[in-house]
C-alpha atoms as a PDB file:
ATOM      1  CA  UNK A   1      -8.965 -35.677 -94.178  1.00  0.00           C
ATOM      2  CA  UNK A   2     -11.010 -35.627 -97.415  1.00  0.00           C
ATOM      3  CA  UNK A   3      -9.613 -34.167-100.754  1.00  0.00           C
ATOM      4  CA  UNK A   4     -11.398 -31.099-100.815  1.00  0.00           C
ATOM      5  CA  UNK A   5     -10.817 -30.593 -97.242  1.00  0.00           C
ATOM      6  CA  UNK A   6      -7.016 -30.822 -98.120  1.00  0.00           C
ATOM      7  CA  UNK A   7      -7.617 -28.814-101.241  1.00  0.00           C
ATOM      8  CA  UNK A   8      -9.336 -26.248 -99.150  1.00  0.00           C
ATOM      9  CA  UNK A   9      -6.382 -25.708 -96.646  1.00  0.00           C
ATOM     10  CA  UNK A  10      -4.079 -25.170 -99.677  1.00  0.00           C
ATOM     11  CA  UNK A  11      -6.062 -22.887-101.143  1.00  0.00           C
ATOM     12  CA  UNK A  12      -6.604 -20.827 -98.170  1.00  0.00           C
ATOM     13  CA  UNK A  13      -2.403 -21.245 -97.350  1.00  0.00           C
ATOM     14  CA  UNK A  14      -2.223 -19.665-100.831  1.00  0.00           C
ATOM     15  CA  UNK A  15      -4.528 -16.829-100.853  1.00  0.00           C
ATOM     16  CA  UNK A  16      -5.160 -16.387 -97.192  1.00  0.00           C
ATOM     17  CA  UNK A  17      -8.649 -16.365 -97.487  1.00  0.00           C
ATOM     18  CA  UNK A  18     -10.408 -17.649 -94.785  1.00  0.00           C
ATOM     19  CA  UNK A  19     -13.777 -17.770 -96.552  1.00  0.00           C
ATOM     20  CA  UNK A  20     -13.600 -20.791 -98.593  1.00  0.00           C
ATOM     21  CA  UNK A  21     -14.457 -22.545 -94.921  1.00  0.00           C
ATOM     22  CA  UNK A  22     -17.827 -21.151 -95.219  1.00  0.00           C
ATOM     23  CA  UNK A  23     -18.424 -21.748 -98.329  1.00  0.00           C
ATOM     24  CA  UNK A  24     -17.540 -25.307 -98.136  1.00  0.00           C
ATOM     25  CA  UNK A  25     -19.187 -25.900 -95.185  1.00  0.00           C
ATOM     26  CA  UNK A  26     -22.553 -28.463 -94.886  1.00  0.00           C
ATOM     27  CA  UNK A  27     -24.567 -25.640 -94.078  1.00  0.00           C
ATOM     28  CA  UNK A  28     -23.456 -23.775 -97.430  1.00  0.00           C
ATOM     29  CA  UNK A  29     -26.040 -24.281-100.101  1.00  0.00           C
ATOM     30  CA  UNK A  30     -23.404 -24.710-102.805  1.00  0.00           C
ATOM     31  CA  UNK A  31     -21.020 -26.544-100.290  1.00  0.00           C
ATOM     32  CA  UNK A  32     -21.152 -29.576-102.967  1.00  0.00           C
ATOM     33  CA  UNK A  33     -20.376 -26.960-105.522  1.00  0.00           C
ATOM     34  CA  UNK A  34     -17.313 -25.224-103.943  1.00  0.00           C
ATOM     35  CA  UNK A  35     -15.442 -28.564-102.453  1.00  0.00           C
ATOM     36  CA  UNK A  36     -15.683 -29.417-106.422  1.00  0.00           C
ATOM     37  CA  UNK A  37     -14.082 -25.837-106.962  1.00  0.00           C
ATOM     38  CA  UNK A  38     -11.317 -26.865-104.567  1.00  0.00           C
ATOM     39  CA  UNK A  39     -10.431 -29.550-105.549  1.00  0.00           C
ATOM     40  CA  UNK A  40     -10.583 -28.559-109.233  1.00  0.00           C
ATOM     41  CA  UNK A  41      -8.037 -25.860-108.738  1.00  0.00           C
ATOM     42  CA  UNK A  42      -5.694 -28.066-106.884  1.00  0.00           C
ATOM     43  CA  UNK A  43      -2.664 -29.258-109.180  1.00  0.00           C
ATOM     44  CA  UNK A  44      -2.719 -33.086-109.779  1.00  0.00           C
ATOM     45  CA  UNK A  45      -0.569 -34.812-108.284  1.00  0.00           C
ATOM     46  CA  UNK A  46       1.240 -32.196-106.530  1.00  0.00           C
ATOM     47  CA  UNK A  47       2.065 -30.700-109.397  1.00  0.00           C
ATOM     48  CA  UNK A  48       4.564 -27.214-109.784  1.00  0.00           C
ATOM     49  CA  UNK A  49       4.344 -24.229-111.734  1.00  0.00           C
ATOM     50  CA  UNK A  50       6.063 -24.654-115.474  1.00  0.00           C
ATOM     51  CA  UNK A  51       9.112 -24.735-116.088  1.00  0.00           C
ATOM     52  CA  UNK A  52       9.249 -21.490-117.268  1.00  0.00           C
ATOM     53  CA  UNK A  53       7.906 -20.102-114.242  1.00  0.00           C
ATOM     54  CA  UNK A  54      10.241 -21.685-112.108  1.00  0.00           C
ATOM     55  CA  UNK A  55      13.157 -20.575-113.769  1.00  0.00           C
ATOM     56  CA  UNK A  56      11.715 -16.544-113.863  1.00  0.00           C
ATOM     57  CA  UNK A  57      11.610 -17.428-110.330  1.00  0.00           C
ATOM     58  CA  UNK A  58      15.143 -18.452-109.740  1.00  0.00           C
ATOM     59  CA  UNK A  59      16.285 -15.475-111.810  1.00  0.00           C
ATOM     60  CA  UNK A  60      14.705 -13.255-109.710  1.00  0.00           C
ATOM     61  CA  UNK A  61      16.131 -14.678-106.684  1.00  0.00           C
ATOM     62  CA  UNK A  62      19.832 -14.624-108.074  1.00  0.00           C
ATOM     63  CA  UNK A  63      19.189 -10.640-108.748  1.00  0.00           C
ATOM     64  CA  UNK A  64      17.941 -10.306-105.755  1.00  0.00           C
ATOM     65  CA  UNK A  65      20.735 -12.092-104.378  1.00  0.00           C
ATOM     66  CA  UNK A  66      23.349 -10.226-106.555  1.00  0.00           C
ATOM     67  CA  UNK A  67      21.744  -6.818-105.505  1.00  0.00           C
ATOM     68  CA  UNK A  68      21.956  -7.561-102.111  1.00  0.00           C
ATOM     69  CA  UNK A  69      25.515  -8.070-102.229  1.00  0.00           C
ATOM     70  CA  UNK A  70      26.443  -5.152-104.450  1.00  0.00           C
ATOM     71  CA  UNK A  71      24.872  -3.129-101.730  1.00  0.00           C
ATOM     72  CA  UNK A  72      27.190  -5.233 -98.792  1.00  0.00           C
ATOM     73  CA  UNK A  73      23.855  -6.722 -97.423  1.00  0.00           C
ATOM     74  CA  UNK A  74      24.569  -9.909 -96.373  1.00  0.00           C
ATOM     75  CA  UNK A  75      23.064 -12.687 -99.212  1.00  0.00           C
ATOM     76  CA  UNK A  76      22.641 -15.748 -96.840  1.00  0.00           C
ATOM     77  CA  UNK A  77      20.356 -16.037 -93.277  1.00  0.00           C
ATOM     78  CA  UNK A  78      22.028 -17.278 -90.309  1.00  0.00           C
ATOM     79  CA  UNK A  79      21.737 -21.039 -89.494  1.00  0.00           C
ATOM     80  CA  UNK A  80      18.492 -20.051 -86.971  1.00  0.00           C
ATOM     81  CA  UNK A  81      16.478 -18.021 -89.483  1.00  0.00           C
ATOM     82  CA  UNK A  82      17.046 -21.087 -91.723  1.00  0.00           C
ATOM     83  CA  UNK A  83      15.908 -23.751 -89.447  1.00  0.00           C
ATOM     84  CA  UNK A  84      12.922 -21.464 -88.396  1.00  0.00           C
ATOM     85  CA  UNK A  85      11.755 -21.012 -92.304  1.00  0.00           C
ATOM     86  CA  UNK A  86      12.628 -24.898 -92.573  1.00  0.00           C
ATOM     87  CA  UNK A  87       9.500 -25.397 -89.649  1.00  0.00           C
ATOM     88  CA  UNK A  88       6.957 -23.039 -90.824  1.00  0.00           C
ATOM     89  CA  UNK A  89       7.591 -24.561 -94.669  1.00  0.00           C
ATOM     90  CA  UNK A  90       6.995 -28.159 -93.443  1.00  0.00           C
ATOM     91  CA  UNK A  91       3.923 -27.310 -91.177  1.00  0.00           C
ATOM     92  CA  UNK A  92       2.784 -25.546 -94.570  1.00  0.00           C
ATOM     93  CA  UNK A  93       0.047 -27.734 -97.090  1.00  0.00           C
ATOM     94  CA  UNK A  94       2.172 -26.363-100.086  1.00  0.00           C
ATOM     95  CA  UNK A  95       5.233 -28.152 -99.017  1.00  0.00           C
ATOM     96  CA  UNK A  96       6.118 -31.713-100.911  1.00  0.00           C
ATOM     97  CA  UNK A  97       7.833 -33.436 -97.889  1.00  0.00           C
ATOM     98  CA  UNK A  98       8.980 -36.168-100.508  1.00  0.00           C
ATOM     99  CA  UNK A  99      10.993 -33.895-102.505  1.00  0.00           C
ATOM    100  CA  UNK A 100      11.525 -31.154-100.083  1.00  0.00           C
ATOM    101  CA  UNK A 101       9.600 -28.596-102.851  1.00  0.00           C
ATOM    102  CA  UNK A 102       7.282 -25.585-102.868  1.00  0.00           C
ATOM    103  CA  UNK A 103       4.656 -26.153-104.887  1.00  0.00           C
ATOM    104  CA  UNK A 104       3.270 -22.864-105.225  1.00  0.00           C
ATOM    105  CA  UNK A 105       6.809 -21.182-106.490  1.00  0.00           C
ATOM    106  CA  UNK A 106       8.540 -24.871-107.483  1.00  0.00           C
ATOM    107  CA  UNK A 107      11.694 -23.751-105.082  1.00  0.00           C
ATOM    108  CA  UNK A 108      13.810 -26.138-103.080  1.00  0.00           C
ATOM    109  CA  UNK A 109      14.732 -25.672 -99.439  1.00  0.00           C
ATOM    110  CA  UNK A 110      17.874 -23.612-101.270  1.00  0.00           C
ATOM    111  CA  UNK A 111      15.681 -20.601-101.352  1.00  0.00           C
ATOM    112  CA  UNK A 112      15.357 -20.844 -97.733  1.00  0.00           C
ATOM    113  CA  UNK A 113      19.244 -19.651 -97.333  1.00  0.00           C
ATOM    114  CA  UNK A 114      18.543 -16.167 -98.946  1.00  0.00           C
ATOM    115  CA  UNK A 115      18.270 -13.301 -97.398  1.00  0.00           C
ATOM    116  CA  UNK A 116      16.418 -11.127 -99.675  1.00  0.00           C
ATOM    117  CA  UNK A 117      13.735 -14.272-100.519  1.00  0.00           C
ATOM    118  CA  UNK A 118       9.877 -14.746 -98.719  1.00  0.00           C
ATOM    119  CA  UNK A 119       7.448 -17.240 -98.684  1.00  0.00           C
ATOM    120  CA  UNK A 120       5.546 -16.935-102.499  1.00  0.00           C
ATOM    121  CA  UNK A 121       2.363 -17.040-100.069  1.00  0.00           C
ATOM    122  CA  UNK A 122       0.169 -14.307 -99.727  1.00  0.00           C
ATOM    123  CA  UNK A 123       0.290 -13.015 -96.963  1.00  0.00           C
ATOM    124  CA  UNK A 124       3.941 -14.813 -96.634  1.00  0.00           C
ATOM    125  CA  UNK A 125       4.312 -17.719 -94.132  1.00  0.00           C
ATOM    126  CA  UNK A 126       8.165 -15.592 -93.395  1.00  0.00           C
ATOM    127  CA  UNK A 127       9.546 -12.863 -94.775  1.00  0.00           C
ATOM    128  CA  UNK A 128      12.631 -11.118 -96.448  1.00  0.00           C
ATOM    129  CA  UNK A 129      15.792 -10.391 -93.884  1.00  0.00           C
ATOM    130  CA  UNK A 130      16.884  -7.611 -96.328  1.00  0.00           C
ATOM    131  CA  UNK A 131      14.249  -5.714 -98.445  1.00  0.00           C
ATOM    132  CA  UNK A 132      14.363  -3.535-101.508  1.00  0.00           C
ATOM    133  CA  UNK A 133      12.930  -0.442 -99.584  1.00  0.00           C
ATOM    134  CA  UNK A 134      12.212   0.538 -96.236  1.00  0.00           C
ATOM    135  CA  UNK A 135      14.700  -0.694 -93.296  1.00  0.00           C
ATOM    136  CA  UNK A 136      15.985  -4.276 -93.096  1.00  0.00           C
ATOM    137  CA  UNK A 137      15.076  -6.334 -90.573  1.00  0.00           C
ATOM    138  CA  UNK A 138      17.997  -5.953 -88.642  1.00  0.00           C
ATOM    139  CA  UNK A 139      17.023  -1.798 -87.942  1.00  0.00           C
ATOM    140  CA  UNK A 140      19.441  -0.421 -90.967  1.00  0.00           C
ATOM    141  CA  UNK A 141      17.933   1.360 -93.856  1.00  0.00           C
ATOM    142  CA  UNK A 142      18.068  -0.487 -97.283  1.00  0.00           C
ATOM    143  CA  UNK A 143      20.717   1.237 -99.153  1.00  0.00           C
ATOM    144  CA  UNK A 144      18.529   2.962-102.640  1.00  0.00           C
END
């Protein structure tokens, strides 16, 4: 696979949007154009977000963790919902095999173990067991 073919998949794993095969296709005018695009907004080197960014993320996943529990939601998956996120995450082009990494959210499989945590993909690759609003997964209401 070439680079902006690669670059192309993670894009479209990112934002979901299926168009950027068109446009990068031979028969696309500005195909040349657009693979450039691709792999322009690929990081180098397989790159994460900041440091910064990374650790707004954890944050928000230890709140969301902590809220969970104050509302006796359970904060961990069971073994199977783990091993299930563990397969989609490794079939997924944002996924460093070497380091067992995220590189759209910067996340280690860790984040795989919470409950109230999705895939930083749009649309998701899996989703939260317990959510802020709305019923939980498992049929109960979220508690407000």
């Amino acid at each position: 696979m070439e680079e902006w073919q690669e670059a192309m998949e993670s894009e479209i794993a990112r934002t979901g949007h299926q168009r950027y095969r068109q446009l990068c296709a031979g028969e696309h005018p500005d195909h040349q154009a657009w693979r450039a695009r691709m792999v322009q907004k690929r990081p180098s080197g397989g790159e994460y977000p900041s440091p910064a960014v990374q650790a707004a993320n954890l944050a928000g996943a230890v709140v969301r963790a902590v809220r969970s529990a104050a509302r006796g939601k359970p904060v961990l998956v069971p073994g199977a919902v783990y091993q299930e996120r563990l397969a989609i995450c490794r079939q997924c082009p944002e996924y460093d095999r070497e380091r067992s990494r995220c590189r759209q959210c910067g996340c280690t499989t860790a984040k795989l173990t919470l409950a109230a945590e999705r895939c930083p993909l749009e649309p998701p690759r899996w989703g939260a067991v317990i959510r802020e609003s709305g019923p939980d997964l498992d049929g109960e209401p979220a508690a407000g």
